[in-house]
N, C-alpha and C. Protein backbone atom coordinates (compact mmCIF):
# COMPACT_ATOMS: atom_id res chain seq x y z
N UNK A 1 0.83 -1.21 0.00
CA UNK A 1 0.00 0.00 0.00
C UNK A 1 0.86 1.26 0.00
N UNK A 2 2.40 1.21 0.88
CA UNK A 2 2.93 2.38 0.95
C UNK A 2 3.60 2.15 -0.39
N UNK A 3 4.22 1.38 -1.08
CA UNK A 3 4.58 1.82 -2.14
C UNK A 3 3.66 2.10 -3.76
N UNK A 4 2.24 1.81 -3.38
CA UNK A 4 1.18 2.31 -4.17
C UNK A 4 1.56 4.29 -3.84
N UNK A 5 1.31 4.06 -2.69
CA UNK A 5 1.01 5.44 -2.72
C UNK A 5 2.72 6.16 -3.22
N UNK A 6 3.57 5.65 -2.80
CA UNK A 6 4.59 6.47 -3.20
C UNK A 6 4.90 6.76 -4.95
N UNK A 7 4.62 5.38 -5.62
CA UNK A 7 4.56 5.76 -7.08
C UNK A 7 3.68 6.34 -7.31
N UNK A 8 2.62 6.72 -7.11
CA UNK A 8 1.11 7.80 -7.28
C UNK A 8 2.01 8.86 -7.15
N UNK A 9 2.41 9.57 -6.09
CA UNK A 9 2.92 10.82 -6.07
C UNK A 9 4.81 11.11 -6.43
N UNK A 10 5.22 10.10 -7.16
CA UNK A 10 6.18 10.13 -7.86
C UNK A 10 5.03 10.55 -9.37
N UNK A 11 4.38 9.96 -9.48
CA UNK A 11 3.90 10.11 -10.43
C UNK A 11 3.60 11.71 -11.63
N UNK A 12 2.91 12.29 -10.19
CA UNK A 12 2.21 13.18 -10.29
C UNK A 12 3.45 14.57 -10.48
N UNK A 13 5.04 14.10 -9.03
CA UNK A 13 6.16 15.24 -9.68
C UNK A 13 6.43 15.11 -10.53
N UNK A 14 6.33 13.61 -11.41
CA UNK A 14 6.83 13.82 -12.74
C UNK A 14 6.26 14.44 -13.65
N UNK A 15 4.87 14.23 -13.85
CA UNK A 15 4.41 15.29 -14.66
C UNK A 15 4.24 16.63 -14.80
N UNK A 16 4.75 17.50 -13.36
CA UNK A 16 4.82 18.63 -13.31
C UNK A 16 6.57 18.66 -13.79
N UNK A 17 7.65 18.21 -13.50
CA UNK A 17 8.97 18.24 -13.99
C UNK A 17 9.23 18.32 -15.18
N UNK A 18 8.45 17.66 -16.25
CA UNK A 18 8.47 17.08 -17.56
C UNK A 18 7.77 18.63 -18.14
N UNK A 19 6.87 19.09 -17.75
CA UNK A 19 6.42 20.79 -17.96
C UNK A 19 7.66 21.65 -17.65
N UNK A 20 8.49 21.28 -16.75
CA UNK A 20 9.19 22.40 -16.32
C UNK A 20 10.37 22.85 -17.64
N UNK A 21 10.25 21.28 -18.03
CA UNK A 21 11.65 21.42 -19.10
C UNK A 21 11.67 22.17 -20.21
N UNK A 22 10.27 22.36 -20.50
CA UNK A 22 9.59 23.26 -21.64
C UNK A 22 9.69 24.58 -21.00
N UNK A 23 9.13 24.81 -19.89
CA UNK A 23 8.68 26.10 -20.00
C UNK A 23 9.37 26.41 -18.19
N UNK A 24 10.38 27.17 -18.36
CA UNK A 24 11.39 27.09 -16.99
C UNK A 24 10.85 28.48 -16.15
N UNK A 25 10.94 28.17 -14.75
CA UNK A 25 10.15 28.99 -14.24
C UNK A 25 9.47 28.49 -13.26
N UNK A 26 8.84 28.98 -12.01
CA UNK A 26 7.59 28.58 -11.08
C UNK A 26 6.70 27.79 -11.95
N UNK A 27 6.06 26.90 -11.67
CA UNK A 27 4.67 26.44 -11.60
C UNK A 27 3.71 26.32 -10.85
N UNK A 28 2.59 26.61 -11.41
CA UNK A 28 1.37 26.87 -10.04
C UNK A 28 0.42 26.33 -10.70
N UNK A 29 -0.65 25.21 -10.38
CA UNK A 29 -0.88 24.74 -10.27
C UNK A 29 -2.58 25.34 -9.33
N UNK A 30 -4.06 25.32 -10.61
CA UNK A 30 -5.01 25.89 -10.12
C UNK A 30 -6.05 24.48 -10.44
N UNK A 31 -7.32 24.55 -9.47
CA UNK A 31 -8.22 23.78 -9.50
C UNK A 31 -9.66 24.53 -8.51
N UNK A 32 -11.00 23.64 -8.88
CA UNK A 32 -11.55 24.47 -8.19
C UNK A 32 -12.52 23.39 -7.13
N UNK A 33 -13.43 23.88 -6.25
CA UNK A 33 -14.65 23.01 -5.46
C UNK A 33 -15.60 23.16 -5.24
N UNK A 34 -16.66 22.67 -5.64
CA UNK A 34 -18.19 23.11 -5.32
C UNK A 34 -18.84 23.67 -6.55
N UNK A 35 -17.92 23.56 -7.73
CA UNK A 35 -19.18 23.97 -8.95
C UNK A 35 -20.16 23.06 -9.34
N UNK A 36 -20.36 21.35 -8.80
CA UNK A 36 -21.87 21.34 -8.90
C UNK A 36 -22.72 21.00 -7.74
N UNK A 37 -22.15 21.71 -6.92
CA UNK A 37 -23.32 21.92 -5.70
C UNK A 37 -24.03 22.63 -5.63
N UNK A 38 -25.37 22.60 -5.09
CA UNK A 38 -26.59 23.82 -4.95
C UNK A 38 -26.75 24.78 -4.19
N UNK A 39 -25.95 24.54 -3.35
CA UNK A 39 -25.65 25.94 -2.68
C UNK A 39 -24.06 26.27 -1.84
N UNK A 40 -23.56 27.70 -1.76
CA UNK A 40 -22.40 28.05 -1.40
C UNK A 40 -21.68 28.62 -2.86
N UNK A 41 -20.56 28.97 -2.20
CA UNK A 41 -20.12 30.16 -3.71
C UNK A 41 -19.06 28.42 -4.18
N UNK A 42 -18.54 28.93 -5.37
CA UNK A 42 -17.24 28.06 -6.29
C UNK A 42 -16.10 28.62 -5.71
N UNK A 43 -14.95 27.86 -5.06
CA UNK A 43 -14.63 28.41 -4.69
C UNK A 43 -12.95 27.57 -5.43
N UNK A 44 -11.89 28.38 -5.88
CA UNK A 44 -10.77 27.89 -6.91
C UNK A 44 -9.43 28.30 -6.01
N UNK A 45 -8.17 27.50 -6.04
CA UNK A 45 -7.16 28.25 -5.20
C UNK A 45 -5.81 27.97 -6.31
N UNK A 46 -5.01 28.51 -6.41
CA UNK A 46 -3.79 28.64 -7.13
C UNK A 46 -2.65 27.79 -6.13
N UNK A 47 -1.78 27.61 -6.18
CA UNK A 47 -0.47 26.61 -5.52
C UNK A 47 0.18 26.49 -6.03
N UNK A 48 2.02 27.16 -5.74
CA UNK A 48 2.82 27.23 -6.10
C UNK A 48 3.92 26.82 -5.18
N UNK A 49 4.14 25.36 -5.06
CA UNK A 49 4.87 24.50 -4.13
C UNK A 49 5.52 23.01 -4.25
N UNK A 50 7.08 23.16 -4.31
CA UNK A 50 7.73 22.42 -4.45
C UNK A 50 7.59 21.53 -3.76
N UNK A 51 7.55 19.37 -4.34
CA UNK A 51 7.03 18.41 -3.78
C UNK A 51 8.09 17.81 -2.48
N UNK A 52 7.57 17.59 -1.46
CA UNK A 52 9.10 17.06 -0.51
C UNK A 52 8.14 16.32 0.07
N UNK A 53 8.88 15.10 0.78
CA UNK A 53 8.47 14.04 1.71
C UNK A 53 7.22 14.69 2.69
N UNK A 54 6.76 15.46 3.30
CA UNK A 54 5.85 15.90 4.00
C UNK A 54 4.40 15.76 3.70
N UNK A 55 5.02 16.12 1.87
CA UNK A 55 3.75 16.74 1.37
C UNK A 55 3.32 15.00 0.20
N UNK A 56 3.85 14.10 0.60
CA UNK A 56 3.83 12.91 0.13
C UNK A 56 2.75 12.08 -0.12
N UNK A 57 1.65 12.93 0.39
CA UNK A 57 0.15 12.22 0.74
C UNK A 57 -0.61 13.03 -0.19
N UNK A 58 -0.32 14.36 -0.72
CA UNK A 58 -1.29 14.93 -1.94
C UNK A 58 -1.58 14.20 -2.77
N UNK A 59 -2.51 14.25 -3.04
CA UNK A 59 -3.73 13.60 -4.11
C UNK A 59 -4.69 14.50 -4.39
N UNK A 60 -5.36 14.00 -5.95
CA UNK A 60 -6.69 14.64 -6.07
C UNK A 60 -7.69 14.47 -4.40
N UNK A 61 -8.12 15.56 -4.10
CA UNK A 61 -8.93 16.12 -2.89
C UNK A 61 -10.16 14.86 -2.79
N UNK A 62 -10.40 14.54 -3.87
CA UNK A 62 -11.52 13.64 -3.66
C UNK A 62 -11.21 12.26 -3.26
N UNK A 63 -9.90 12.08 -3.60
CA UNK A 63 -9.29 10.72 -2.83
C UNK A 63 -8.64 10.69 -1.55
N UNK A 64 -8.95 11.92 -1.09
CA UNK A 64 -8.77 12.18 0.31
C UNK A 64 -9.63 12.63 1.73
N UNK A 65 -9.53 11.51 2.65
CA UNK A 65 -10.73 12.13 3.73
C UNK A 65 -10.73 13.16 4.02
N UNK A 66 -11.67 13.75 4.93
CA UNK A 66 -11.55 14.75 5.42
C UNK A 66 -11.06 15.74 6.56
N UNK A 67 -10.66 14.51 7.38
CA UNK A 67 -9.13 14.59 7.93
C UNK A 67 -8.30 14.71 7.72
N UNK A 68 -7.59 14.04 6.50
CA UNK A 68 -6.31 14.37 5.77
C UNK A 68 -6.35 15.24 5.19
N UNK A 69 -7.27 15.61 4.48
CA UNK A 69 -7.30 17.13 3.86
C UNK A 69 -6.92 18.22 4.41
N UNK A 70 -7.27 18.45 6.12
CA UNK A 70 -7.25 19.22 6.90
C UNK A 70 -5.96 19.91 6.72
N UNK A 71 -5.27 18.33 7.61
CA UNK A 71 -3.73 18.37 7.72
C UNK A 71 -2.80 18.43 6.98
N UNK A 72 -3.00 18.26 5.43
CA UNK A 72 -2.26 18.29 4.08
C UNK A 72 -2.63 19.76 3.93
N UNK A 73 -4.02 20.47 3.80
CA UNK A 73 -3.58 22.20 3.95
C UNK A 73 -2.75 22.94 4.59
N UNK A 74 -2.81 22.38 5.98
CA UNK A 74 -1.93 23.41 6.93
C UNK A 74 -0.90 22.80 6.31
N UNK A 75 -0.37 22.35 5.94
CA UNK A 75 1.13 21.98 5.51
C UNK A 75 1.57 22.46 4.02
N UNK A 76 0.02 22.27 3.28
CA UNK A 76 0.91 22.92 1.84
C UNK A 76 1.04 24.29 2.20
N UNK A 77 -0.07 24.75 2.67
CA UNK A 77 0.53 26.76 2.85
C UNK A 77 1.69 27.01 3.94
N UNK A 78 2.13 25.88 4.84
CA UNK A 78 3.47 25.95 5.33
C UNK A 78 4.14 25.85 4.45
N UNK A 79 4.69 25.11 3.37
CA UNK A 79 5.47 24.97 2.60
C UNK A 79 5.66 25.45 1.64
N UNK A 80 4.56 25.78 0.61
CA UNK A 80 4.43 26.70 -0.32
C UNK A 80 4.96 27.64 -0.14
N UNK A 81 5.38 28.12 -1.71
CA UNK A 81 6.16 29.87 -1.62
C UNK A 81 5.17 30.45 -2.25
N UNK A 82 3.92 30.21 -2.40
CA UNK A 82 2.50 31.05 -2.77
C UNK A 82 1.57 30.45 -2.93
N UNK A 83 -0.03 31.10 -2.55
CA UNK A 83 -0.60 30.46 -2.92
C UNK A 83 -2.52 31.52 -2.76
N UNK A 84 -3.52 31.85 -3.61
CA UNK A 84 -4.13 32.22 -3.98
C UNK A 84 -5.60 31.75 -3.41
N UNK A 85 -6.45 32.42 -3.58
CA UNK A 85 -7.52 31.97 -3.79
C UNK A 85 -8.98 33.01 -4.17
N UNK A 86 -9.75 31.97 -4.90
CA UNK A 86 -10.41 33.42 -5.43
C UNK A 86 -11.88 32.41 -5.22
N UNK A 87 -12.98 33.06 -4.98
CA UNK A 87 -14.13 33.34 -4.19
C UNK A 87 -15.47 33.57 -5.05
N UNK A 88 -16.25 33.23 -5.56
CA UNK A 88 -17.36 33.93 -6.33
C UNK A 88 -18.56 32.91 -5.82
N UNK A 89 -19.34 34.16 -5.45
CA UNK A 89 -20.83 33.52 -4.68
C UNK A 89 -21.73 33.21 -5.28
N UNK A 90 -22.91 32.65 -4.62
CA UNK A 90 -24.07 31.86 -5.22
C UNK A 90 -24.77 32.56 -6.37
N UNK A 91 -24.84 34.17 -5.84
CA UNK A 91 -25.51 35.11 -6.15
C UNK A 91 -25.31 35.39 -7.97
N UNK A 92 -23.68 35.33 -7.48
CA UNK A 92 -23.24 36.12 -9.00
C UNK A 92 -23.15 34.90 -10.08
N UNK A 93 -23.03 33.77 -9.32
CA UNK A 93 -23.30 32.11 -10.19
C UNK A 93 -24.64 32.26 -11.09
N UNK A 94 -25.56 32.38 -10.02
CA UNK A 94 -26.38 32.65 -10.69
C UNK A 94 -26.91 33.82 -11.73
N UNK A 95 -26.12 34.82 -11.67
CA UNK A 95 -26.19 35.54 -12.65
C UNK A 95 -25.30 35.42 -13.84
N UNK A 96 -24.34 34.61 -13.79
CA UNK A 96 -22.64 34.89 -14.87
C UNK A 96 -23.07 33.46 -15.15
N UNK A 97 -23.36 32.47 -14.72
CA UNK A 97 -23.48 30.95 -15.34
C UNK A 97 -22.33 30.44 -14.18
N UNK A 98 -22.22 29.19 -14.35
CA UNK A 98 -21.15 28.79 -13.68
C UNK A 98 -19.96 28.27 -14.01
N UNK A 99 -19.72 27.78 -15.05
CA UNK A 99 -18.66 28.01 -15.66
C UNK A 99 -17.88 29.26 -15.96
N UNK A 100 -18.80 30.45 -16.14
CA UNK A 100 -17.99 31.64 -16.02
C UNK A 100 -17.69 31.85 -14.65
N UNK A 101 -18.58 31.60 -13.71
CA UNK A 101 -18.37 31.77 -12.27
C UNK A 101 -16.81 31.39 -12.14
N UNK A 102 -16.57 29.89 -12.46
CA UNK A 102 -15.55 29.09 -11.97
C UNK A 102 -14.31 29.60 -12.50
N UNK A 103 -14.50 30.44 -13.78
CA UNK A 103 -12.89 30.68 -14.22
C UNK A 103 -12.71 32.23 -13.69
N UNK A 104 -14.12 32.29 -13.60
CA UNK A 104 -13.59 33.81 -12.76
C UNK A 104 -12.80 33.71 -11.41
N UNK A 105 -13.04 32.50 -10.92
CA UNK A 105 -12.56 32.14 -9.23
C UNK A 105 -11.63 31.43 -9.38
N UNK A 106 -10.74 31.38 -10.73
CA UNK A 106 -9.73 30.65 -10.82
C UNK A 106 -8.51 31.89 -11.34
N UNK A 107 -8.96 32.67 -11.86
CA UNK A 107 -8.77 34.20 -12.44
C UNK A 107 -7.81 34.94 -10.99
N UNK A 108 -9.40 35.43 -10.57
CA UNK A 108 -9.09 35.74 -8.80
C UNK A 108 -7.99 35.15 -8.33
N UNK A 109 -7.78 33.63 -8.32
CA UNK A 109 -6.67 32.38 -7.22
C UNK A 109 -5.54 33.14 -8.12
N UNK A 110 -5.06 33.15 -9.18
CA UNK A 110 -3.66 33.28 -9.65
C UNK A 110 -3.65 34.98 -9.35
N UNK A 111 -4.41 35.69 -9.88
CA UNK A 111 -3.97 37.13 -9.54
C UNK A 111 -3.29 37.08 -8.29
N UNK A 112 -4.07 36.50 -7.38
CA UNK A 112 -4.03 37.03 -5.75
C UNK A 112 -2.80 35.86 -5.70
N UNK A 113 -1.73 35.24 -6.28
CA UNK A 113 -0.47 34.54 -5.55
C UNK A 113 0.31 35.38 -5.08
N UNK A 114 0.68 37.09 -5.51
CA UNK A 114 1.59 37.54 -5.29
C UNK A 114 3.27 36.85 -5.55
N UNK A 115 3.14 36.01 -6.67
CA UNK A 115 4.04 35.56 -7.19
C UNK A 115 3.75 34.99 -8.79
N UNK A 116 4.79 35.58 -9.81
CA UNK A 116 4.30 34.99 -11.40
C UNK A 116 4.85 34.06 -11.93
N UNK A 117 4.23 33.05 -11.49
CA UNK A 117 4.73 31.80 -12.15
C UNK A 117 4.93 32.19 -13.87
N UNK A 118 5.74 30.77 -14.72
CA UNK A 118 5.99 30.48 -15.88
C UNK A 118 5.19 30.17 -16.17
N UNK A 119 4.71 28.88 -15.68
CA UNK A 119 3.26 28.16 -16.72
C UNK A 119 2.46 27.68 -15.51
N UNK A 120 0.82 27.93 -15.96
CA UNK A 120 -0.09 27.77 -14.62
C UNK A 120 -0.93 26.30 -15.34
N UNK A 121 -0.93 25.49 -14.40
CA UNK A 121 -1.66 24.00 -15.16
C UNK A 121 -2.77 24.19 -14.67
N UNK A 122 -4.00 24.47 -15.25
CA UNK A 122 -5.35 24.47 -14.50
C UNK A 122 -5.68 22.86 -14.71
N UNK A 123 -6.75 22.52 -13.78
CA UNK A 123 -7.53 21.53 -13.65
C UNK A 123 -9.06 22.01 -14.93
N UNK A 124 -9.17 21.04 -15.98
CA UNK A 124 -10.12 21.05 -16.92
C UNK A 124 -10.05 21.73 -18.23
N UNK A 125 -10.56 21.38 -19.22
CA UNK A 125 -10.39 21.63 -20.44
C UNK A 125 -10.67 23.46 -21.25
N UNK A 126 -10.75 24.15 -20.04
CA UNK A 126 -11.08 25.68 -20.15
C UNK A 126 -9.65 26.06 -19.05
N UNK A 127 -9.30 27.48 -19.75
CA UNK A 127 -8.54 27.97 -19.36
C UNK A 127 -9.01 29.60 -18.77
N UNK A 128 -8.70 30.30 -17.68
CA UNK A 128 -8.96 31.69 -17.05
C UNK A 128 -8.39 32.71 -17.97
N UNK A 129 -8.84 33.47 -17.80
CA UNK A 129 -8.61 34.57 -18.63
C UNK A 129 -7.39 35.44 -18.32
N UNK A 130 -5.79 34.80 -18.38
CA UNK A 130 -5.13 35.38 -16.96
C UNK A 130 -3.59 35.36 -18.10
N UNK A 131 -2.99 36.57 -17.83
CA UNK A 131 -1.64 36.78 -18.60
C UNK A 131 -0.35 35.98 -18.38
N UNK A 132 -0.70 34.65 -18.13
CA UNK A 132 0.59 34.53 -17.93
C UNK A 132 0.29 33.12 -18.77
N UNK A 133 1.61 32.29 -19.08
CA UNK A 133 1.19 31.16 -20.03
C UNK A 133 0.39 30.24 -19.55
N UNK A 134 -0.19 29.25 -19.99
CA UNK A 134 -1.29 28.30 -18.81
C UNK A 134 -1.64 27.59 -19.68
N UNK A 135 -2.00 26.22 -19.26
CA UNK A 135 -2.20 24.86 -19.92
C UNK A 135 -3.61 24.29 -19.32
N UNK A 136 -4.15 24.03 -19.92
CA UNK A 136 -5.70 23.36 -19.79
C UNK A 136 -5.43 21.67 -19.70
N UNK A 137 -5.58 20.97 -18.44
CA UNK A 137 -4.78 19.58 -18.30
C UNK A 137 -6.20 18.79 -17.61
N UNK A 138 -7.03 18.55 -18.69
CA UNK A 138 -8.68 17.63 -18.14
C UNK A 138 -7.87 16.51 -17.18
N UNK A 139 -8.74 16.17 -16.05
CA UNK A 139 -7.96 15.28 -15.41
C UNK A 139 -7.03 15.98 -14.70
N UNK A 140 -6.68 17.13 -14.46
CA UNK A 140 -5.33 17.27 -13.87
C UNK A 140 -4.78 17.12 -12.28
N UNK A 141 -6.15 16.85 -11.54
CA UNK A 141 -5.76 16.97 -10.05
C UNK A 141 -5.64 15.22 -9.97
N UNK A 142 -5.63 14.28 -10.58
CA UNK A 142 -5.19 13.50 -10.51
C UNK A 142 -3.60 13.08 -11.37
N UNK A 143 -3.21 13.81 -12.40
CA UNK A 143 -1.96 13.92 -12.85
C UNK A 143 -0.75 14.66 -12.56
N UNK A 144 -1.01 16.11 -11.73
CA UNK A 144 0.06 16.80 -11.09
C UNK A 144 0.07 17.19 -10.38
N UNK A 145 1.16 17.23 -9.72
CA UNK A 145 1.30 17.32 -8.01
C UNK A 145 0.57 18.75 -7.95
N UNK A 146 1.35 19.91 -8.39
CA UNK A 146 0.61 21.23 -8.32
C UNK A 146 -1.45 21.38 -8.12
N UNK A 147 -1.59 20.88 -9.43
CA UNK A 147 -2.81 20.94 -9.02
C UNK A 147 -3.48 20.09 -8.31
N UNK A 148 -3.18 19.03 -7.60
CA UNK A 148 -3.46 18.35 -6.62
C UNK A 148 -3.50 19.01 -5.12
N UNK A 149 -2.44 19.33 -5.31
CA UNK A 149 -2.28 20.51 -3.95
C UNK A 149 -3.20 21.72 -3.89
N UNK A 150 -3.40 22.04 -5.02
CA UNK A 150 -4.34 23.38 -5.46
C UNK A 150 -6.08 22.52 -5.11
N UNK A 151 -6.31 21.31 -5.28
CA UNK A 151 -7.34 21.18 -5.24
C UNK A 151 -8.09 20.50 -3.52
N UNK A 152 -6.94 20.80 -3.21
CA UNK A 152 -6.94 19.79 -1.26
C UNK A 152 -7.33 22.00 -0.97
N UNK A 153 -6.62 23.12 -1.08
CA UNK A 153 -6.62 24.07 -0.74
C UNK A 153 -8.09 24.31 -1.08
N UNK A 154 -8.44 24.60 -2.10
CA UNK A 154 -10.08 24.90 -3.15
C UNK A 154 -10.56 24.37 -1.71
N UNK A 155 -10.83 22.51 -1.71
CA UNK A 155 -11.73 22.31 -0.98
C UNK A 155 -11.90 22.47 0.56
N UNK A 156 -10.42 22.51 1.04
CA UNK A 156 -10.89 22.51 2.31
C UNK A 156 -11.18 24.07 2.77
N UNK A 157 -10.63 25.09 2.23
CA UNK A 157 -11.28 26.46 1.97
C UNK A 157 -12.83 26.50 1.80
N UNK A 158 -13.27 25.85 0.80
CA UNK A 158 -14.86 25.36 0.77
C UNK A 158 -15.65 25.26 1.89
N UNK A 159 -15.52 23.64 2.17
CA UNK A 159 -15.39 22.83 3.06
C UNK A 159 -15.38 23.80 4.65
N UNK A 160 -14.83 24.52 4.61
CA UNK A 160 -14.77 25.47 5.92
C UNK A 160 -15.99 26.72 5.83
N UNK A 161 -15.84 26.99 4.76
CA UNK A 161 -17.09 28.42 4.70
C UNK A 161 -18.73 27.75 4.48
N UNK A 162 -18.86 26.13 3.92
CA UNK A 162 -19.73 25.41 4.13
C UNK A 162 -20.11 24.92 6.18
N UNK A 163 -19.46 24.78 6.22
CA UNK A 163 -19.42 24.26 7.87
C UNK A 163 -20.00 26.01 8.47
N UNK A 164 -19.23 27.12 8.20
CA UNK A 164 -19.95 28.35 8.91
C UNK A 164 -20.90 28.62 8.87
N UNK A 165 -21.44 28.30 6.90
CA UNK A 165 -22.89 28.58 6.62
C UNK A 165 -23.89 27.83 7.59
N UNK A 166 -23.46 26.43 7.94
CA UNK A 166 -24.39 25.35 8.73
C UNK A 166 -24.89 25.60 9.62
N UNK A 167 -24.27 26.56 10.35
CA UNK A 167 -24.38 27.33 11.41
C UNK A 167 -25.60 28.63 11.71
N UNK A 168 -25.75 28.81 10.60
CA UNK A 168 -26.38 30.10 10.42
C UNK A 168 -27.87 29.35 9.58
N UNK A 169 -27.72 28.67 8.60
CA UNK A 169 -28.68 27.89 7.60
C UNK A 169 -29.05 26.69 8.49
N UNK A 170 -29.72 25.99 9.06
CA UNK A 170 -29.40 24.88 9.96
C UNK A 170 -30.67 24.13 9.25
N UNK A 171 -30.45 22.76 8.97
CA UNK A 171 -31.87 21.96 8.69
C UNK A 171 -31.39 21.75 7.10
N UNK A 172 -30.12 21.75 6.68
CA UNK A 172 -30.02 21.50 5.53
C UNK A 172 -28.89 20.33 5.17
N UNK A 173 -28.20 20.14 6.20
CA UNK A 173 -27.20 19.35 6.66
C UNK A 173 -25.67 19.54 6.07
N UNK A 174 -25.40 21.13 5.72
CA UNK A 174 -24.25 21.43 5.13
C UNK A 174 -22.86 21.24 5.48
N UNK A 175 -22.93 20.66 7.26
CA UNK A 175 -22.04 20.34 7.53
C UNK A 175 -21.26 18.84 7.05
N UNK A 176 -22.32 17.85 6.48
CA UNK A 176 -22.24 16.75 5.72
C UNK A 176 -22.13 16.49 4.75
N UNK A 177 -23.31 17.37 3.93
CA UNK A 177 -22.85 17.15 2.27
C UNK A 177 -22.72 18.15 1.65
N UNK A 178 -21.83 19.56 2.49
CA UNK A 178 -21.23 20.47 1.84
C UNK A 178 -21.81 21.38 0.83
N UNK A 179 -23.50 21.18 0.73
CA UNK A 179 -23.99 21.86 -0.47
C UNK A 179 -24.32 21.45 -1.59
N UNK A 180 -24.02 19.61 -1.85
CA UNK A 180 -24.04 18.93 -2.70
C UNK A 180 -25.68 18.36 -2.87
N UNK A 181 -25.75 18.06 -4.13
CA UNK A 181 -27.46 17.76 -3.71
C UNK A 181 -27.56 16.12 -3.68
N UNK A 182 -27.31 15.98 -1.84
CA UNK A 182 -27.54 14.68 -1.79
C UNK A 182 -29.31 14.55 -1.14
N UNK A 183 -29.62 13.21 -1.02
CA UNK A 183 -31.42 12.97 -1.04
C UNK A 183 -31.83 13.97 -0.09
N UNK A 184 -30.93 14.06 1.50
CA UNK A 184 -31.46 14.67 2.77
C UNK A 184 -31.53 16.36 2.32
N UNK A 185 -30.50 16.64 1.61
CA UNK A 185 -30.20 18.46 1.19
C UNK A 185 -31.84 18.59 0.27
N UNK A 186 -31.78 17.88 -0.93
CA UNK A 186 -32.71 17.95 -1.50
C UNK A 186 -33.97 17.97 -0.86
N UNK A 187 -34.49 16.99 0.03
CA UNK A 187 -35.71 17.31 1.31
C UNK A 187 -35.82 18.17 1.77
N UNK A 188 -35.05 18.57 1.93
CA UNK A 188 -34.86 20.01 2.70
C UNK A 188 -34.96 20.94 2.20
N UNK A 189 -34.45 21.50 1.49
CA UNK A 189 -35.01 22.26 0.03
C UNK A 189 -36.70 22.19 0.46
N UNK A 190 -37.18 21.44 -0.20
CA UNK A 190 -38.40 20.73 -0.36
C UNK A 190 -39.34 21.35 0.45
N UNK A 191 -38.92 21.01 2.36
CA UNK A 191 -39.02 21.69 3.16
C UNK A 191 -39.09 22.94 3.97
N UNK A 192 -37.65 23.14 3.22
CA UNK A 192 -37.76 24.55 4.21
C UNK A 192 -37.50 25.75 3.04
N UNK A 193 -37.08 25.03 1.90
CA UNK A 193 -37.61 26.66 0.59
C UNK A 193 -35.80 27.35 0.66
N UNK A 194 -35.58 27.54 -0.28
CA UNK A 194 -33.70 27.76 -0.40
C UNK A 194 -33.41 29.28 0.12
N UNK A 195 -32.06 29.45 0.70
CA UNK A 195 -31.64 30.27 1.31
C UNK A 195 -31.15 31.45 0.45
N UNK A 196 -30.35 32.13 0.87
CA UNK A 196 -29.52 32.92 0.39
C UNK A 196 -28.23 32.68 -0.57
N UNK A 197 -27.95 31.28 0.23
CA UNK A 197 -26.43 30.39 -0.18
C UNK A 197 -27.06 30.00 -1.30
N UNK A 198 -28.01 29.55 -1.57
CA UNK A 198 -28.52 28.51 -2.42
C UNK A 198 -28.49 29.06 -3.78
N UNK A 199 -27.77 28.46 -5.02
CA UNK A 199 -27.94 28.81 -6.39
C UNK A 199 -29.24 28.76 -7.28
N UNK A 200 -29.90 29.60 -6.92
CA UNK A 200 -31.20 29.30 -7.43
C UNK A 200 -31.56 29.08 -8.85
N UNK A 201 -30.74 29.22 -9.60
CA UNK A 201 -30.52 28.48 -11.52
C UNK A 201 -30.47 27.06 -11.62
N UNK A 202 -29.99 26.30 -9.92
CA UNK A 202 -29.58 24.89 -10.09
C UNK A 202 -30.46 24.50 -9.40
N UNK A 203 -31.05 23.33 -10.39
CA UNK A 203 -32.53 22.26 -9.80
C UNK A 203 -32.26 21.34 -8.90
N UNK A 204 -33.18 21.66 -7.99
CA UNK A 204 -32.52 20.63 -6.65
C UNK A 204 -33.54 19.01 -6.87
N UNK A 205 -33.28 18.61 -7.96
CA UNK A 205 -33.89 17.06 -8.25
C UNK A 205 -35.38 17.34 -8.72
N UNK A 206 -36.10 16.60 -9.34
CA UNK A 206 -37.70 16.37 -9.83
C UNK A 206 -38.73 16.84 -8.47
């Protein structure tokens, strides 16, 4: 099992190394969380951080609990020499679409690194509207370390402003399924009629 996981994330520096040779320079590495959930903003983070034994457990975010996620954030923004994040709410989702939402909040993550990388690898086949060179890599939080790291940041950033909302929204169970439309969120809906958080363009089931 430990040497599964160690070729996985050999894996993943290699494919960010094999970029580097082309195009020399920082790499940063963007992805995003929560664009198809029904309620809470999209929320995208940038990561610009060299791979070392610590950080040995990054993976795409979704192959990771939610414990480990925790503890793999506080450690990539320890380690990292930058790292971004950009923010766009339910509100304006619903007005811009969400796909524009999402590259706008991926836009936001690289502006805000305060550092200009060479080449930025986004996660998915659309690229942000952003001056610096950048590669569209479908699949990518499972192929490079960068955006792997970028996508543990996205979510547990998420993941945290979901848990505050729960607090305030209660009876929707956001501390569980994050906004996602699982059967209990959807009841609820049903029930108690959508909030403020809630993307009201996106159908919460039949």
């Amino acid at each position: 099992m430990k040497a599964g996981r160690r070729i996985a994330f050999e894996d993943l520096v290699r494919f960010d190394g094999e970029r580097r040779l082309s195009s020399p320079g920082l790499i940063a590495g963007v992805d995003e969380a929560g664009r198809g959930a029904l309620a809470g903003p999209v929320v995208a983070a940038a990561v610009i951080c060299e791979p070392c034994d610590i950080l040995s457990r990054v993976r795409d975010s979704k192959l990771v609990c939610e414990n480990e996620r925790e503890r793999l954030y506080e450690r990539i923004l320890d380690r990292c020499l930058a790292h971004g994040v950009g923010i766009v709410e339910a509100g304006e989702i619903d007005r811009i679409n969400i796909l524009r939402a999402t590259l706008e909040a991926m836009k936001i993550a690289v502006e805000s690194l305060g550092a200009t990388p060479g080449l930025v690898l986004v996660d998915g086949d659309r690229l942000p509207d952003i001056r610096v060179p950048a590669a569209a890599i479908p699949g990518g939080d499972g192929k490079s370390f960068s955006i792997a790291a970028a996508s543990i940041v996205a979510k547990v950033t998420r993941d945290r402003i979901m848990r505050e909302g729960a607090g305030v929204f209660r009876g929707y169970g956001w501390r569980e399924n994050k906004g996602y439309g699982t059967a209990q969120h959807i009841e609820a809906i049903r029930r108690l009629g959508r909030t403020e958080f809630h993307r009201k363009s996106f159908r919460a089931g039949a």
